[in-house]
N, C-alpha and C. Protein backbone atom coordinates (compact mmCIF):
# COMPACT_ATOMS: atom_id res chain seq x y z
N UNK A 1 -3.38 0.82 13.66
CA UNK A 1 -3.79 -0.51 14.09
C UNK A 1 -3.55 -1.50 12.95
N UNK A 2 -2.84 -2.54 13.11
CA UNK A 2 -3.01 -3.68 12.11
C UNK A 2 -3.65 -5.06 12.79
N UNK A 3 -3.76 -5.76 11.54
CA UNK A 3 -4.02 -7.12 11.80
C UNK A 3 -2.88 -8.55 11.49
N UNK A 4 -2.54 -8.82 12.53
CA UNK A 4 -1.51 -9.54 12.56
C UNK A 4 -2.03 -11.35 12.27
N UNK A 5 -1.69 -12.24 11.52
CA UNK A 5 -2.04 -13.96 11.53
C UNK A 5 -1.00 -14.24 13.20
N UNK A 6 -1.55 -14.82 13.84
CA UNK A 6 -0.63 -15.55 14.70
C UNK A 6 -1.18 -16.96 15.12
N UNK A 7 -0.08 -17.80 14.64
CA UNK A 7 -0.52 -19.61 14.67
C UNK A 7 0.00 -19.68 16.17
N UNK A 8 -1.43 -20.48 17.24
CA UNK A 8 -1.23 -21.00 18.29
C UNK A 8 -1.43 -22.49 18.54
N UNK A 9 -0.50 -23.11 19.56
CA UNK A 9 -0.36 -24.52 19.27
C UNK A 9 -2.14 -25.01 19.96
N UNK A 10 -2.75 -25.99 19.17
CA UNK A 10 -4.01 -26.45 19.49
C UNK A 10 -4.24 -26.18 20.89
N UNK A 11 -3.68 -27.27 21.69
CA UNK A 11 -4.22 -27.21 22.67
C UNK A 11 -4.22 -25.87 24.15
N UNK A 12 -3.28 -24.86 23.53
CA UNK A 12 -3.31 -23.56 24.19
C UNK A 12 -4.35 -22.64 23.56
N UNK A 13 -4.79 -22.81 21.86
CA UNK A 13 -6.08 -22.44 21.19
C UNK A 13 -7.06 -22.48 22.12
N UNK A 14 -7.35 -24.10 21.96
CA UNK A 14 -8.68 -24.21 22.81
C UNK A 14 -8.78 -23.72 24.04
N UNK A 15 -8.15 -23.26 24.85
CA UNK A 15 -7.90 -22.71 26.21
C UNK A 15 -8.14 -21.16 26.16
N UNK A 16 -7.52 -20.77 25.21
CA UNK A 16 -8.09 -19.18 25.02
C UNK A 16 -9.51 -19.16 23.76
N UNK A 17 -9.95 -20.11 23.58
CA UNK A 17 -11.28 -19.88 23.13
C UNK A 17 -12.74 -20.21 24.16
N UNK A 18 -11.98 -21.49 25.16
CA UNK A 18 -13.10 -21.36 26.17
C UNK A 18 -12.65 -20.12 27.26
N UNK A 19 -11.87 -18.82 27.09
CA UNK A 19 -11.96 -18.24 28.30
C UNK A 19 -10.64 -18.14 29.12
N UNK A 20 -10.20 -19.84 29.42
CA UNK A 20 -9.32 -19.75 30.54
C UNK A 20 -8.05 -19.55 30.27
N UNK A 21 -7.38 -19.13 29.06
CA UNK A 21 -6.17 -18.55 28.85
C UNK A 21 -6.13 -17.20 28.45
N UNK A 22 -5.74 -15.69 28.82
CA UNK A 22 -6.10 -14.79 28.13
C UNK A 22 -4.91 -13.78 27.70
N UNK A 23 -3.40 -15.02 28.02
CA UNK A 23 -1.72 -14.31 27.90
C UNK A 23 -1.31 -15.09 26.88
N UNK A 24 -1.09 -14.36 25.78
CA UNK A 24 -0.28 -15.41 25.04
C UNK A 24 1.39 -15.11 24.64
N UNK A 25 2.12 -16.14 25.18
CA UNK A 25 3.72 -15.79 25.16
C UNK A 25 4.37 -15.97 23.96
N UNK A 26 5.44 -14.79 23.65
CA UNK A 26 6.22 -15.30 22.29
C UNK A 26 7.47 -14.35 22.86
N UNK A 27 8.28 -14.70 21.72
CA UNK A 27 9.73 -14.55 22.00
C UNK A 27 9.53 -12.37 21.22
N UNK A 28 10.82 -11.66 21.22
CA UNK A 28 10.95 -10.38 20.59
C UNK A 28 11.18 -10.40 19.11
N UNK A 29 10.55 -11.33 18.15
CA UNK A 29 10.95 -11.14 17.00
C UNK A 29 10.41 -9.65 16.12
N UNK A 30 11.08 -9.31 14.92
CA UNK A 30 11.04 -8.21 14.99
C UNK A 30 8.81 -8.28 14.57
N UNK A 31 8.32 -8.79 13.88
CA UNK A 31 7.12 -8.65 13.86
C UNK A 31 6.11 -8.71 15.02
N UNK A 32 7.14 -9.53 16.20
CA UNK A 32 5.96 -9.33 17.61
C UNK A 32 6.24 -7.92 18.23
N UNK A 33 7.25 -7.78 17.94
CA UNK A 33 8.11 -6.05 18.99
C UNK A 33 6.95 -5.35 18.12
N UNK A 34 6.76 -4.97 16.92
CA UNK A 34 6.02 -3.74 15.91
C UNK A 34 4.26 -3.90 16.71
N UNK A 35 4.28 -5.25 17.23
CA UNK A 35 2.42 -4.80 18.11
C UNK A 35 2.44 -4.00 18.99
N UNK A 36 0.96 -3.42 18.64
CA UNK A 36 0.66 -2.59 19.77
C UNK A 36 -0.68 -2.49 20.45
N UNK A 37 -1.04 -2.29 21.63
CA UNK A 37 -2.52 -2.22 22.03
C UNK A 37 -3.15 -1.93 20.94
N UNK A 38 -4.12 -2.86 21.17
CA UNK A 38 -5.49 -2.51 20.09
C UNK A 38 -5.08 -3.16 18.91
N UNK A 39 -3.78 -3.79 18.62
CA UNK A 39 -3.91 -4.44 17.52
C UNK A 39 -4.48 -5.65 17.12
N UNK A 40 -5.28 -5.98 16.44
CA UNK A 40 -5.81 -7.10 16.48
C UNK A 40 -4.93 -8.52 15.63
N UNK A 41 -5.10 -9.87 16.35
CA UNK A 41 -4.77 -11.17 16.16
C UNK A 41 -5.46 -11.76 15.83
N UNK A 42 -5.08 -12.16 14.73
CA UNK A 42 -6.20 -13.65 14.10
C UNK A 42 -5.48 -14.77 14.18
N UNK A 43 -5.93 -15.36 15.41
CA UNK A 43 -5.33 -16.70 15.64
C UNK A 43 -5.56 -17.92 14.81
N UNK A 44 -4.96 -18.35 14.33
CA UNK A 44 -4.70 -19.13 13.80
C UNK A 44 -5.49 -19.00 12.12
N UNK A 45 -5.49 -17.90 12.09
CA UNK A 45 -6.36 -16.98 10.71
C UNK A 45 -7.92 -17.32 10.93
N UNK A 46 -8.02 -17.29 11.83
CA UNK A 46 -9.30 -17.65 11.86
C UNK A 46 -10.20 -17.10 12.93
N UNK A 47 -9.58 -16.79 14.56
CA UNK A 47 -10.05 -16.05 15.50
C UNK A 47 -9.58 -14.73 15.71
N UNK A 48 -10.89 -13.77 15.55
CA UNK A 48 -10.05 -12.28 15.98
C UNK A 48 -10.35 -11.91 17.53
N UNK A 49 -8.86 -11.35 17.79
CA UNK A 49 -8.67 -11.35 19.14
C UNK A 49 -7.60 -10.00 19.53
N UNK A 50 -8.00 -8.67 19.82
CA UNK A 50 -7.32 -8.09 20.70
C UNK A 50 -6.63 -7.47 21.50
N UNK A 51 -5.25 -7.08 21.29
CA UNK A 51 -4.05 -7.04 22.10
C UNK A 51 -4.45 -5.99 23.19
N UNK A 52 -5.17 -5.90 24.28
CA UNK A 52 -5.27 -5.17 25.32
C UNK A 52 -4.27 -4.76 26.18
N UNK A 53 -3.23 -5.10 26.16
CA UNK A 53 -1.82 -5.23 26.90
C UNK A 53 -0.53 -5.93 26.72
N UNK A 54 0.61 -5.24 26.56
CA UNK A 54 1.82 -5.95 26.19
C UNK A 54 2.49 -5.85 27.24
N UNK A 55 3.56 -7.06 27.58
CA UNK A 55 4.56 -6.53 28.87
C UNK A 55 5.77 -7.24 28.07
N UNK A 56 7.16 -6.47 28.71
CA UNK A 56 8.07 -6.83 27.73
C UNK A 56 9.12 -7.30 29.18
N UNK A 57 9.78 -8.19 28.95
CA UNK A 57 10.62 -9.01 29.99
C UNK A 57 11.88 -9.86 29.25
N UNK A 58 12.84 -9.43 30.02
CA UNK A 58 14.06 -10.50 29.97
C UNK A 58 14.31 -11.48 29.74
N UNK A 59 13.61 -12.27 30.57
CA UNK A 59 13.91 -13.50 30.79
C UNK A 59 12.41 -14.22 30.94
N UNK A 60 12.50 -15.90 30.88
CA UNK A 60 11.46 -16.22 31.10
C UNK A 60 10.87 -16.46 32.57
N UNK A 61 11.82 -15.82 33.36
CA UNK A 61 11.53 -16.16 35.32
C UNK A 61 11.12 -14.50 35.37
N UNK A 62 11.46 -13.90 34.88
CA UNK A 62 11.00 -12.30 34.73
C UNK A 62 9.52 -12.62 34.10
N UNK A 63 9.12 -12.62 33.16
CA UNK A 63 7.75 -12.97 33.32
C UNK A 63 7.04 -13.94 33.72
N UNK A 64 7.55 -14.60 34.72
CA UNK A 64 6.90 -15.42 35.78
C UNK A 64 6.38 -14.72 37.37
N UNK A 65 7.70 -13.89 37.26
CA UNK A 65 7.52 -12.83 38.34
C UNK A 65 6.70 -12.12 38.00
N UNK A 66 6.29 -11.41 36.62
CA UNK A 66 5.12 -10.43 37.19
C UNK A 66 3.85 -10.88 36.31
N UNK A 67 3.16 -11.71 35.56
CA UNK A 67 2.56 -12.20 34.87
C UNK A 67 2.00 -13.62 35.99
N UNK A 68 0.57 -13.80 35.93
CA UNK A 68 -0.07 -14.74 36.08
C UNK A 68 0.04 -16.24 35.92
N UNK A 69 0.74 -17.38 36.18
CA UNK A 69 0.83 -18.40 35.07
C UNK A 69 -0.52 -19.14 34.52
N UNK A 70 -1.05 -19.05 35.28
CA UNK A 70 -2.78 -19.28 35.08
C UNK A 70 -3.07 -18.58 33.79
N UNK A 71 -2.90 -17.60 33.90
CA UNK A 71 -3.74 -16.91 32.92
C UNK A 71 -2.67 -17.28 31.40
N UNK A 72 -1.42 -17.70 31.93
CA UNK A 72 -0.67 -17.96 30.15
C UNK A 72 -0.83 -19.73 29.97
N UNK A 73 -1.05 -20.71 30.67
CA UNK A 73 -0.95 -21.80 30.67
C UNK A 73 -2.08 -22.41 31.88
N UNK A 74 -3.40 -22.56 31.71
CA UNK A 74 -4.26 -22.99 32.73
C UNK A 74 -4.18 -24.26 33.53
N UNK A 75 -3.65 -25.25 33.33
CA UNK A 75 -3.47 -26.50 33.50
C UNK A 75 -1.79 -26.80 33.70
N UNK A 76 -1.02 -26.01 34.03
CA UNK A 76 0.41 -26.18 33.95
C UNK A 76 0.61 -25.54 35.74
N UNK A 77 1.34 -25.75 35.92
CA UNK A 77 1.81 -25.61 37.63
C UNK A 77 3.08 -24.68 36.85
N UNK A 78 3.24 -24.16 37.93
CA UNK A 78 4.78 -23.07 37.86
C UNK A 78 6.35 -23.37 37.18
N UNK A 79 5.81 -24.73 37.53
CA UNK A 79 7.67 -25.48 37.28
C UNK A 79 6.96 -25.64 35.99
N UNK A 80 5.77 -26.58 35.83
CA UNK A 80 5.64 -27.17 34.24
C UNK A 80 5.89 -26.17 33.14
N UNK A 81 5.50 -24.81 33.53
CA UNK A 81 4.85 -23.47 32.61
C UNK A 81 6.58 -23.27 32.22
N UNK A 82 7.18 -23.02 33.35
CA UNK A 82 8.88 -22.52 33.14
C UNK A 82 9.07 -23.61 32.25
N UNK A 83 9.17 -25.16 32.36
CA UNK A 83 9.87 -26.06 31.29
C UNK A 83 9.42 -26.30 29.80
N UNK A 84 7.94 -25.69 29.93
CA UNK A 84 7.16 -25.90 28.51
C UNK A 84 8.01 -24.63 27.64
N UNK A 85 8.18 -23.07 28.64
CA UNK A 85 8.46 -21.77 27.33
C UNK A 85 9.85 -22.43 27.75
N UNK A 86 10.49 -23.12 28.18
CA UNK A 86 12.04 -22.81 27.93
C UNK A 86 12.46 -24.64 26.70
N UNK A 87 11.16 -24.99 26.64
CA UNK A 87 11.58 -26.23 25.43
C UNK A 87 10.91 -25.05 24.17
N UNK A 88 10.14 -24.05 24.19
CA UNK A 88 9.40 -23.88 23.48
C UNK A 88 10.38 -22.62 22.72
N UNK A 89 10.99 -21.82 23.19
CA UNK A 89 11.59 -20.91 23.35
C UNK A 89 13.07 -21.15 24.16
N UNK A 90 14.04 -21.98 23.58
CA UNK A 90 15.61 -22.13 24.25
C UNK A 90 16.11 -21.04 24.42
N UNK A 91 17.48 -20.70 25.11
CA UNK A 91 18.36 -19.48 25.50
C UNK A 91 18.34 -18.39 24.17
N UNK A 92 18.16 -18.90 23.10
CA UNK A 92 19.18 -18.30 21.95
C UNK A 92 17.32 -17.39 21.27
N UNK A 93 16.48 -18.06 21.75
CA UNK A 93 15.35 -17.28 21.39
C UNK A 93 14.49 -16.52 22.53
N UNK A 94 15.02 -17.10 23.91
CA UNK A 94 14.65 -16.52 24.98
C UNK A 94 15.45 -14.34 25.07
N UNK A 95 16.87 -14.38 24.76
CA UNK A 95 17.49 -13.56 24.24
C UNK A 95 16.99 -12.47 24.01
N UNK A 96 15.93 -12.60 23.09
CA UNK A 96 15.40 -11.70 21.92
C UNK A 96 14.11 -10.72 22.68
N UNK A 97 13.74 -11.60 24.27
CA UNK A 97 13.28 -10.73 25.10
C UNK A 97 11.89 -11.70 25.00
N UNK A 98 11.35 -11.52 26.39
CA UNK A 98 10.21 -11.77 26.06
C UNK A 98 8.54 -11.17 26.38
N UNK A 99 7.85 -11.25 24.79
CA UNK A 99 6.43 -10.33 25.11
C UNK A 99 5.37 -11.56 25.64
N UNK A 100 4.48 -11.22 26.42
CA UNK A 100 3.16 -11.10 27.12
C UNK A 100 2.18 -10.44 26.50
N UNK A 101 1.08 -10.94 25.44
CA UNK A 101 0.62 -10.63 25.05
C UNK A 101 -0.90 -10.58 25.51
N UNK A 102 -1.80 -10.06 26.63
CA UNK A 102 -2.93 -10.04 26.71
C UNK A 102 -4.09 -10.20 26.11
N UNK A 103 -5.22 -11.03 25.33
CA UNK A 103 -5.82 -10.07 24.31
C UNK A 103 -7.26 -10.30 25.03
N UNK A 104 -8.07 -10.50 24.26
CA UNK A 104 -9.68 -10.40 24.42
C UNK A 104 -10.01 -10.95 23.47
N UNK A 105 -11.41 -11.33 23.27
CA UNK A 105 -12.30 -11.21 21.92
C UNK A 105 -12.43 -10.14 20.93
N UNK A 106 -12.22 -10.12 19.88
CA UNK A 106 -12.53 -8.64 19.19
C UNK A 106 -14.06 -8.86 19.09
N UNK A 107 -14.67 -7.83 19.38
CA UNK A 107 -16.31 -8.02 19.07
C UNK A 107 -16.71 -7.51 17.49
C-alpha cells in the first residue's frame, strides 16, 4: 500500500469533500497506472482518501459508458462532463488510457 499526493482542481475538491463526488478522473501516467485498491490519496496533501476501485478505459466515451457521470462531475450534464475531460485531458493525453479512480474517506 502507498500513499500517493494527488492535487484536485478546487471546485471538484469541494464536491468530493461534501460527499457528492466519489470518481476521480486522470489520464494513464506512469504514477497513476502503479495505484492500487487500498491505496491511499492525499488530496491535495491534505485529505486522506481511499482508492476502493480502479477502472481502466480507452477512451473518454468508454468511461462514460460504464462509469456514473454524477458520481465524477455532480453538477455537469453528460455533454458538459465529455467537454470539461476532453479540454482537461486532449487526444495526446487521452491516449495514455483512462483511470477512474473511486475512493472514500480514509478513517
Amino acid at each position: 500500500m502507498i500513499t500517493k499526493t494527488l492535487w484536485v482542481r478546487d471546485e471538484y475538491l469541494q464536491e468530493i469533500l461534501t460527499g457528492r463526488k466519489d470518481i476521480e478522473v486522470r489520464v494513464g501516467y506512469s504514477n497513476i497506472v502503479r495505484l492500487q485498491v487500498g491505496d491511499v490519496l492525499r488530496l491535495n496533501d491534505r485529505y486522506p482518501y481511499v482508492i476502493t476501485r480502479i477502472g481502466q478505459y480507452g477512451s473518454h466515451e468508454a468511461l462514460l459508458e460504464h462509469e456514473e457521470p454524477q458520481r465524477i462531475a455532480p453538477s455537469l450534464s453528460h455533454e458538459e462532463l465529455l467537454t470539461a475531460l476532453r479540454d482537461i485531458y486532449p487526444p495526446e493525453k487521452e491516449a495514455l488510457g483512462i483511470m477512474a479512480l473511486e475512493i472514500s474517506p480514509d478513517k
